[in-house]
Protein backbone atom coordinates (compact mmCIF):
# COMPACT_ATOMS: atom_id res chain seq x y z
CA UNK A 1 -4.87 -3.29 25.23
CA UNK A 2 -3.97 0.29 24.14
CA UNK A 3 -6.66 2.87 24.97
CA UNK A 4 -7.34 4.49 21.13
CA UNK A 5 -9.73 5.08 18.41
CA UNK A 6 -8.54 4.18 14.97
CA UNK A 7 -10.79 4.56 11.79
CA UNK A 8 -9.64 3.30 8.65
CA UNK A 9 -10.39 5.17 5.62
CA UNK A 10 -10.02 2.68 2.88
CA UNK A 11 -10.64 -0.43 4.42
CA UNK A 12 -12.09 -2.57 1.67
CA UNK A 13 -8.96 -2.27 0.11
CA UNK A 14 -5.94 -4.79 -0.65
CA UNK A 15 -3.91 -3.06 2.34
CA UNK A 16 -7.01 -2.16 4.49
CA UNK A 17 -8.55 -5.34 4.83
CA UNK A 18 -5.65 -7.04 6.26
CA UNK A 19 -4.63 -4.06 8.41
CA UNK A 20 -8.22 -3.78 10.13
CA UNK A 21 -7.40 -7.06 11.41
CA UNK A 22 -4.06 -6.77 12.87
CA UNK A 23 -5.27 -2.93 14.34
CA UNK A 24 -8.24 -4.74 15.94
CA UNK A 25 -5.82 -7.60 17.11
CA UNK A 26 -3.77 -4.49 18.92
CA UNK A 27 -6.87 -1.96 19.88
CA UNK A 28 -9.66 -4.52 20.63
CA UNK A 29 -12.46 -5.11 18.17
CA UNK A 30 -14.56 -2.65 18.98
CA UNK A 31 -11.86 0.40 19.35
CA UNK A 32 -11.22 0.27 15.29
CA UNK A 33 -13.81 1.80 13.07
CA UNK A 34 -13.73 0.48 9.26
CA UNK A 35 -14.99 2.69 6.22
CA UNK A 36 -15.20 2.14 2.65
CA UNK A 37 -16.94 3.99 -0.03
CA UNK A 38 -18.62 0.23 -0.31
CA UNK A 39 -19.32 -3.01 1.52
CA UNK A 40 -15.83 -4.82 2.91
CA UNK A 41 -15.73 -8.11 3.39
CA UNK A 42 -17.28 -9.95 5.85
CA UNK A 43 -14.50 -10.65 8.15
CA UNK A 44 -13.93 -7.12 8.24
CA UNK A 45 -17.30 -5.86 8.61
CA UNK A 46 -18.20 -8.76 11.01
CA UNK A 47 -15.45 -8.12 13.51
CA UNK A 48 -16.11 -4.94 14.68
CA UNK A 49 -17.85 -1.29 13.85
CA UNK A 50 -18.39 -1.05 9.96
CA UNK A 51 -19.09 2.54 8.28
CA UNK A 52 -19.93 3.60 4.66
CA UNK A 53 -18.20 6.68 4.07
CA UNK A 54 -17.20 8.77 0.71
CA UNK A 55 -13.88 9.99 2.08
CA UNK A 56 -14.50 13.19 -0.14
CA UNK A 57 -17.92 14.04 2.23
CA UNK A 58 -16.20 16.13 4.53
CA UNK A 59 -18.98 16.54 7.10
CA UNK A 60 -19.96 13.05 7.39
CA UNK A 61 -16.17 12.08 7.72
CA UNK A 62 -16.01 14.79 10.65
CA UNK A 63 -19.19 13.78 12.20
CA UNK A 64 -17.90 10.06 12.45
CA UNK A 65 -14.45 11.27 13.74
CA UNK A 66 -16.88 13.36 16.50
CA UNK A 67 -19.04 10.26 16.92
CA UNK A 68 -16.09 7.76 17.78
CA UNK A 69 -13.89 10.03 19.72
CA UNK A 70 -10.90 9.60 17.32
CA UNK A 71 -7.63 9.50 18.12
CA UNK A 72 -5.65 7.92 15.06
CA UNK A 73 -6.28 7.48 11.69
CA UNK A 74 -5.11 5.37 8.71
CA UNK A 75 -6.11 7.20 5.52
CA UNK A 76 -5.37 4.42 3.06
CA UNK A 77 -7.56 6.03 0.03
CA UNK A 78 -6.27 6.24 -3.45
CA UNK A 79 -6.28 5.94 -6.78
CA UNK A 80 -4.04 3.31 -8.34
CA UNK A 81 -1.45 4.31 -10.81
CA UNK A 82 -2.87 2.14 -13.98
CA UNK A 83 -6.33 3.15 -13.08
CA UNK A 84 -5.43 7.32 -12.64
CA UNK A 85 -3.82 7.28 -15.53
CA UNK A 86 -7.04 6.50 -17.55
CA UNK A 87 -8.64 9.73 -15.36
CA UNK A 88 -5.77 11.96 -14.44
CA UNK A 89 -8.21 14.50 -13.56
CA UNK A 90 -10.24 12.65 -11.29
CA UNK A 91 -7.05 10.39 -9.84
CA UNK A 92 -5.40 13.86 -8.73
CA UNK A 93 -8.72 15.33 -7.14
CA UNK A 94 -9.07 12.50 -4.74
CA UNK A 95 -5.78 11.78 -4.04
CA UNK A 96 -4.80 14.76 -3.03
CA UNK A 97 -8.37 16.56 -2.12
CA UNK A 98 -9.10 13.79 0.44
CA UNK A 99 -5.23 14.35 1.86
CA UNK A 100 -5.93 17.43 2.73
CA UNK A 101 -9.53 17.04 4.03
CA UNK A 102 -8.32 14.21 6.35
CA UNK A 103 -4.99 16.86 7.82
CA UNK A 104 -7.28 19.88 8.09
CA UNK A 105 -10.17 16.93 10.28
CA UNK A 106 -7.05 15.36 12.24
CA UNK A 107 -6.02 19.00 13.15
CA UNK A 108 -10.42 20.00 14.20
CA UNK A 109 -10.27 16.98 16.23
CA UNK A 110 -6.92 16.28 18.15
CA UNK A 111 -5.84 13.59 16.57
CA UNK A 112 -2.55 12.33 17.62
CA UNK A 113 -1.34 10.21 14.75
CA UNK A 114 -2.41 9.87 10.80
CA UNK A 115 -0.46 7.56 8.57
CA UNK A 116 -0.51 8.34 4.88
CA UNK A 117 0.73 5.99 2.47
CA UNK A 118 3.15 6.58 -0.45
CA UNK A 119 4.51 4.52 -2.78
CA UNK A 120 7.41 3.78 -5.42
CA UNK A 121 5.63 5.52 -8.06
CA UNK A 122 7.30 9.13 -6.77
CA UNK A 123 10.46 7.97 -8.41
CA UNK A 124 10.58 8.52 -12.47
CA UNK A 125 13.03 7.85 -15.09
CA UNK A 126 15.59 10.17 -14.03
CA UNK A 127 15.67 8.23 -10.49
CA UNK A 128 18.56 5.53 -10.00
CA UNK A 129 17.41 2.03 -10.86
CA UNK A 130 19.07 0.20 -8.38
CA UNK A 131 19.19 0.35 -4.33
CA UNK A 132 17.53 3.70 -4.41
CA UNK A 133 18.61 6.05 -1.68
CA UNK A 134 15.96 8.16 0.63
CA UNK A 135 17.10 10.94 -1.14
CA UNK A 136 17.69 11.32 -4.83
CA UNK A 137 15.68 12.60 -7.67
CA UNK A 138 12.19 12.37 -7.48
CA UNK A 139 10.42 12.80 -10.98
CA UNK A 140 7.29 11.07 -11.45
CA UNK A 141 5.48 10.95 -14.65
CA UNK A 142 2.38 9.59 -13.74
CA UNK A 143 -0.95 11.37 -11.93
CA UNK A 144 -0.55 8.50 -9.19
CA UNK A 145 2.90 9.42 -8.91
CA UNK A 146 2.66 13.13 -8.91
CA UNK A 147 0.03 13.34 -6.17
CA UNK A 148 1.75 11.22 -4.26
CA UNK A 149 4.79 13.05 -4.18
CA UNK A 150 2.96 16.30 -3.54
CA UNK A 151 1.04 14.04 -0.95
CA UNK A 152 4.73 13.62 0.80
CA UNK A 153 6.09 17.20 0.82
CA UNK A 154 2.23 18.54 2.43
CA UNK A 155 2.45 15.81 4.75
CA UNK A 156 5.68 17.52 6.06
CA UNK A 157 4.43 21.34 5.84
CA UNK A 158 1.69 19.91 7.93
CA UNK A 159 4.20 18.05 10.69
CA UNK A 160 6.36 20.97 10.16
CA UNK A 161 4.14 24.53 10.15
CA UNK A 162 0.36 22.79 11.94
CA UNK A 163 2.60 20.04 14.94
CA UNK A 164 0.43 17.00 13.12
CA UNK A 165 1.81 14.03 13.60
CA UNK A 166 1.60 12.38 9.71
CA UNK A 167 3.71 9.41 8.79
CA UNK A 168 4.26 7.78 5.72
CA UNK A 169 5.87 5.03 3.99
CA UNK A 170 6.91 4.30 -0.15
CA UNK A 171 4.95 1.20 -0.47
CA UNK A 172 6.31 -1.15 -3.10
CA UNK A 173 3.96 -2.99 -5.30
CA UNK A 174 2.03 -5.19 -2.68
CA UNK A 175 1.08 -8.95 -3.10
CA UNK A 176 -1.41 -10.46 -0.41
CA UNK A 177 -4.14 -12.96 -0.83
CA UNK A 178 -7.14 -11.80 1.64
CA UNK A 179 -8.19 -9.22 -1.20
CA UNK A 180 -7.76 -8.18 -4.64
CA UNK A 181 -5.28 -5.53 -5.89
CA UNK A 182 -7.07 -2.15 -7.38
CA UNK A 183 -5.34 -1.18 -10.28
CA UNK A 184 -1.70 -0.86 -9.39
CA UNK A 185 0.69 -1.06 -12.04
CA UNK A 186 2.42 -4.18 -9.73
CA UNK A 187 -1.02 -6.04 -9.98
CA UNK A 188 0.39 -8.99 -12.08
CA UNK A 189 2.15 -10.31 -8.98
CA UNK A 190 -1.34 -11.18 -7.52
CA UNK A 191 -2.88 -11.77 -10.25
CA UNK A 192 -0.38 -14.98 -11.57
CA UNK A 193 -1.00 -16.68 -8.45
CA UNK A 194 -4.85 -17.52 -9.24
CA UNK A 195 -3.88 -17.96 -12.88
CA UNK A 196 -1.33 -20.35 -11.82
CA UNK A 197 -3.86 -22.48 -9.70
CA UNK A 198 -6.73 -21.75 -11.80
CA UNK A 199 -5.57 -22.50 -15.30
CA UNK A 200 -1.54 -23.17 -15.00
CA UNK A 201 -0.77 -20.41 -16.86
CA UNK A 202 -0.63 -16.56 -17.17
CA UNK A 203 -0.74 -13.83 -19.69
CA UNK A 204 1.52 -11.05 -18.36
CA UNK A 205 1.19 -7.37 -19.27
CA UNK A 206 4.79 -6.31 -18.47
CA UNK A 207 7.92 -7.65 -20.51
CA UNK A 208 9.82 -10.87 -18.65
CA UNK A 209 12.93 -8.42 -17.41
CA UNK A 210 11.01 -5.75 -15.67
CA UNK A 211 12.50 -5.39 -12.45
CA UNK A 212 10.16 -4.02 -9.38
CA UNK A 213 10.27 -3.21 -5.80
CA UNK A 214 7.65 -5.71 -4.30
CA UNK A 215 6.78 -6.50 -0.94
CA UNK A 216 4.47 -9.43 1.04
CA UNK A 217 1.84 -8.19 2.79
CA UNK A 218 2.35 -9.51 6.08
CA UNK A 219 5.98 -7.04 6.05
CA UNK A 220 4.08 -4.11 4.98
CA UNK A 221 1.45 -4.59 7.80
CA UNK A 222 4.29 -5.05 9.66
CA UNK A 223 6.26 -2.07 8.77
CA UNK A 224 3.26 0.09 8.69
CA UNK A 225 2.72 -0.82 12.61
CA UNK A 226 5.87 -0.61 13.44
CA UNK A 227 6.52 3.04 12.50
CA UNK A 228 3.50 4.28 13.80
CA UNK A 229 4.83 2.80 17.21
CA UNK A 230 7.74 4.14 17.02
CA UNK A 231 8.71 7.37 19.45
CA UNK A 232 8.31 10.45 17.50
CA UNK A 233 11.74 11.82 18.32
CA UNK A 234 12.95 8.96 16.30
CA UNK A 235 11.66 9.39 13.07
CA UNK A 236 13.88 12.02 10.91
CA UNK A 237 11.58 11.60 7.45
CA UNK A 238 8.09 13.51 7.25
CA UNK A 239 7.77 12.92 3.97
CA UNK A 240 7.57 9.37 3.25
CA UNK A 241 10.32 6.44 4.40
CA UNK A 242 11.91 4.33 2.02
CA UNK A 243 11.83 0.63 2.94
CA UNK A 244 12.86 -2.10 1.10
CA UNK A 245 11.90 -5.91 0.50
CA UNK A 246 11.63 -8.15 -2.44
CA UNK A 247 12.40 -7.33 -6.28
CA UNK A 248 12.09 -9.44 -8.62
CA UNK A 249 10.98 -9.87 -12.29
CA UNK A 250 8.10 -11.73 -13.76
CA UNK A 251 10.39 -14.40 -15.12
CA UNK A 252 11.71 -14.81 -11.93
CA UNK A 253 8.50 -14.72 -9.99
CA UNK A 254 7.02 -17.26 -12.64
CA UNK A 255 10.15 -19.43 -12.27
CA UNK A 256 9.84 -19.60 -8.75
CA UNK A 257 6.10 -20.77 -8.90
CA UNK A 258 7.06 -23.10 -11.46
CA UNK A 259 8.92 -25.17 -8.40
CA UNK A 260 5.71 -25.54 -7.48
CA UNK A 261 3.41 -26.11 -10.25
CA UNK A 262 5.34 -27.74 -13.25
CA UNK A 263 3.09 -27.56 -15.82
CA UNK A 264 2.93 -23.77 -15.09
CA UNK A 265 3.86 -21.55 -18.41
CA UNK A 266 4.35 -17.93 -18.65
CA UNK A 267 3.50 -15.38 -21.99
CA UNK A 268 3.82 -11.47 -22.16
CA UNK A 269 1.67 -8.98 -23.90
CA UNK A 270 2.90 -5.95 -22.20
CA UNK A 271 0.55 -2.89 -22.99
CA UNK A 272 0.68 0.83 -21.23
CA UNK A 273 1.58 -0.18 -17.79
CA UNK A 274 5.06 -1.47 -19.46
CA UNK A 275 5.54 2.57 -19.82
CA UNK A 276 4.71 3.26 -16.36
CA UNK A 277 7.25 0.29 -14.69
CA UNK A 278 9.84 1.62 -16.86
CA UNK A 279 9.60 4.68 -15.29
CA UNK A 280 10.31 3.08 -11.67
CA UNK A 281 13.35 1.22 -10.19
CA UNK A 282 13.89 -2.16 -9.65
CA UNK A 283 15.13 -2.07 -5.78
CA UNK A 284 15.13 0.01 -2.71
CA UNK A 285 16.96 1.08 -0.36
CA UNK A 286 15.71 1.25 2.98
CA UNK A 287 18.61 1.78 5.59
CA UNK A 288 17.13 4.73 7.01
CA UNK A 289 13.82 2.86 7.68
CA UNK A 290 15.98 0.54 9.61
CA UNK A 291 18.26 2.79 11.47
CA UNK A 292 15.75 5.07 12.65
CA UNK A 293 12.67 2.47 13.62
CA UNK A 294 14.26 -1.19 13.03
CA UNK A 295 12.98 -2.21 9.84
CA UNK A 296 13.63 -5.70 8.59
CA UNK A 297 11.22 -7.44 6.21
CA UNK A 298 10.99 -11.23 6.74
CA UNK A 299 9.74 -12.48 3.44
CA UNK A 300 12.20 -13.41 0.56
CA UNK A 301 10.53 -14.84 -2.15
CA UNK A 302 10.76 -18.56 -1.93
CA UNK A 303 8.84 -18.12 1.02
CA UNK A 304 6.73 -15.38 -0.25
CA UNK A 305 5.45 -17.69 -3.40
CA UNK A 306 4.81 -20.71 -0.41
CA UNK A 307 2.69 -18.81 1.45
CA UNK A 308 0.93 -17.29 -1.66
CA UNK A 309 0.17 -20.42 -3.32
CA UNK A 310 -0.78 -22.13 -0.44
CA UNK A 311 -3.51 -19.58 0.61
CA UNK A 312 -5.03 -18.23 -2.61
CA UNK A 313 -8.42 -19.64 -2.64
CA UNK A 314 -8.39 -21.11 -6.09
CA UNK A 315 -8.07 -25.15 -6.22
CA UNK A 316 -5.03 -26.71 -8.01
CA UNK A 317 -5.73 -27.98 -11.61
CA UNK A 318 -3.69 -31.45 -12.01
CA UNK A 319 -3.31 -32.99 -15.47
């Protein structure tokens, strides 16, 4: 196994929980230190060292980076878009306050690598909605959006102007089953699948047509891994790599588990977070992400929905 020191900042969370696992899978158990603001679930607490950490306490952040003898870190903390935009004030503060905390402590203690992620919701209205290059106009309108762009361009002045090693990818909207989304506005595509098996149908809050990047969670584990392995000569973004994987709509996604449960039956009520997806494209382009480090996602979404409804933890209804 590979002699580091990873801590995960954010690993109660719908991308840290299943990451801990695969890291610990690569690292050894006891070579990946978990934190969360609160209690993770068991699996990850139970498989290895377990810390509660507010990622805004500085000092105790740099006293467990000390502790462990650091040497990577995956600083997955965030506010969501939905849930910033109901506290723009507080969304921007820890989004970008704890980026900047974490460079400054990777910098103090010799850290080699950091991965930061992005997300989709740097692109705004006035961005192409279709096959989105890695460069074009970047907009945002929301405080999720905003900070995370900022997020990108320090993340470079940093790599740039300080030599740290910070990598990033523009997560799509995410859809795993080992934990629950946190306030994204691509939560519905979690959220239908125990609808579907709990009560065969689902109230969505965006319209039918709304096209969005989306990815499974096993490719953006995957992709996540796989850049920070690659060789840092290859890598010729320092802001944040595009990388594409599914899109689809919510009449399509619902049409698709529909195969599989018959009696299944979409409605929509769209409310604000209709405002925020029409401010973001509907695919991605992400040839650069696969010229310069091989990505490929593996997922389309027949297989996605398979895999989703066959490990959600909520029990069929039959009529």
């Amino acid at each position: 196994m590979k002699q580091e020191k990873v801590i995960i900042l954010g690993a109660g969370g719908q991308i840290g929980t299943e990451l801990t696992m695969e890291l610990r899978k690569i690292y050894g158990h006891s070579q990946v230190i978990a934190t969360d603001i609160r209690d993770a679930s068991d699996e990850v607490k139970n498989s290895g060292p377990f810390e509660i950490v507010d990622v805004m306490d500085t000092a105790k952040l740099n006293e467990l980076m000390k502790l462990y003898k650091v040497t990577q870190v995956y600083h997955l903390v965030a506010l969501l878009s939905a849930t910033a935009e109901k506290n723009p004030k507080f969304g921007w503060d820890l989004n970008m306050g704890s980026l900047f905390s974490v460079m400054d402590l990777c910098l103090e203690n010799g850290v080699s690598k950091l991965f930061w992620p992005s997300s989709i919701a740097v692109f705004g209205p006035t961005t192409p909605k279709a096959n989105v290059p890695q460069h074009t106009v970047v907009e945002p309108t929301t405080v999720y959006g905003v900070s995370k762009y900022a997020g990108e361009l320090w993340c470079d002045y940093y790599f740039r102007k300080k030599g740290l090693d910070v990598r990033s990818i523009r997560y799509p909207g995410l859809i795993g089953y080992k934990s629950i989304p946190g306030g994204g506005t691509t939560d519905y595509a979690v959220d239908i699948f125990y609808e579907a098996k709990k009560h065969q149908k689902y109230s969505c809050f965006l319209e039918a047509d709304t096209r969005l990047p989306m990815m499974y969670m096993t490719d953006a584990i995957h992709a996540t891994l796989q850049l920070m392995d690659a060789p840092a000569d290859q890598l010729s973004i320092r802001t944040a790599y595009n990388i594409n994987g599914l899109d689809f709509t919510p009449a399509e996604l619902a049409a698709a588990i529909k195969k599989h449960i018959p009696s299944f039956e979409i409605s929509y009520a769209p409310d604000f977070r209709q405002q925020i997806a029409n401010s973001w494209p509907g695919s991605i382009n992400g040839d650069l992400a696969a010229k310069d480090w091989g990505w490929k996602p593996a997922f389309n979404l027949e297989a996605m929905v398979s895999e989703m409804l066959e490990n959600t933890k909520v029990p069929i209804l039959t009529a």
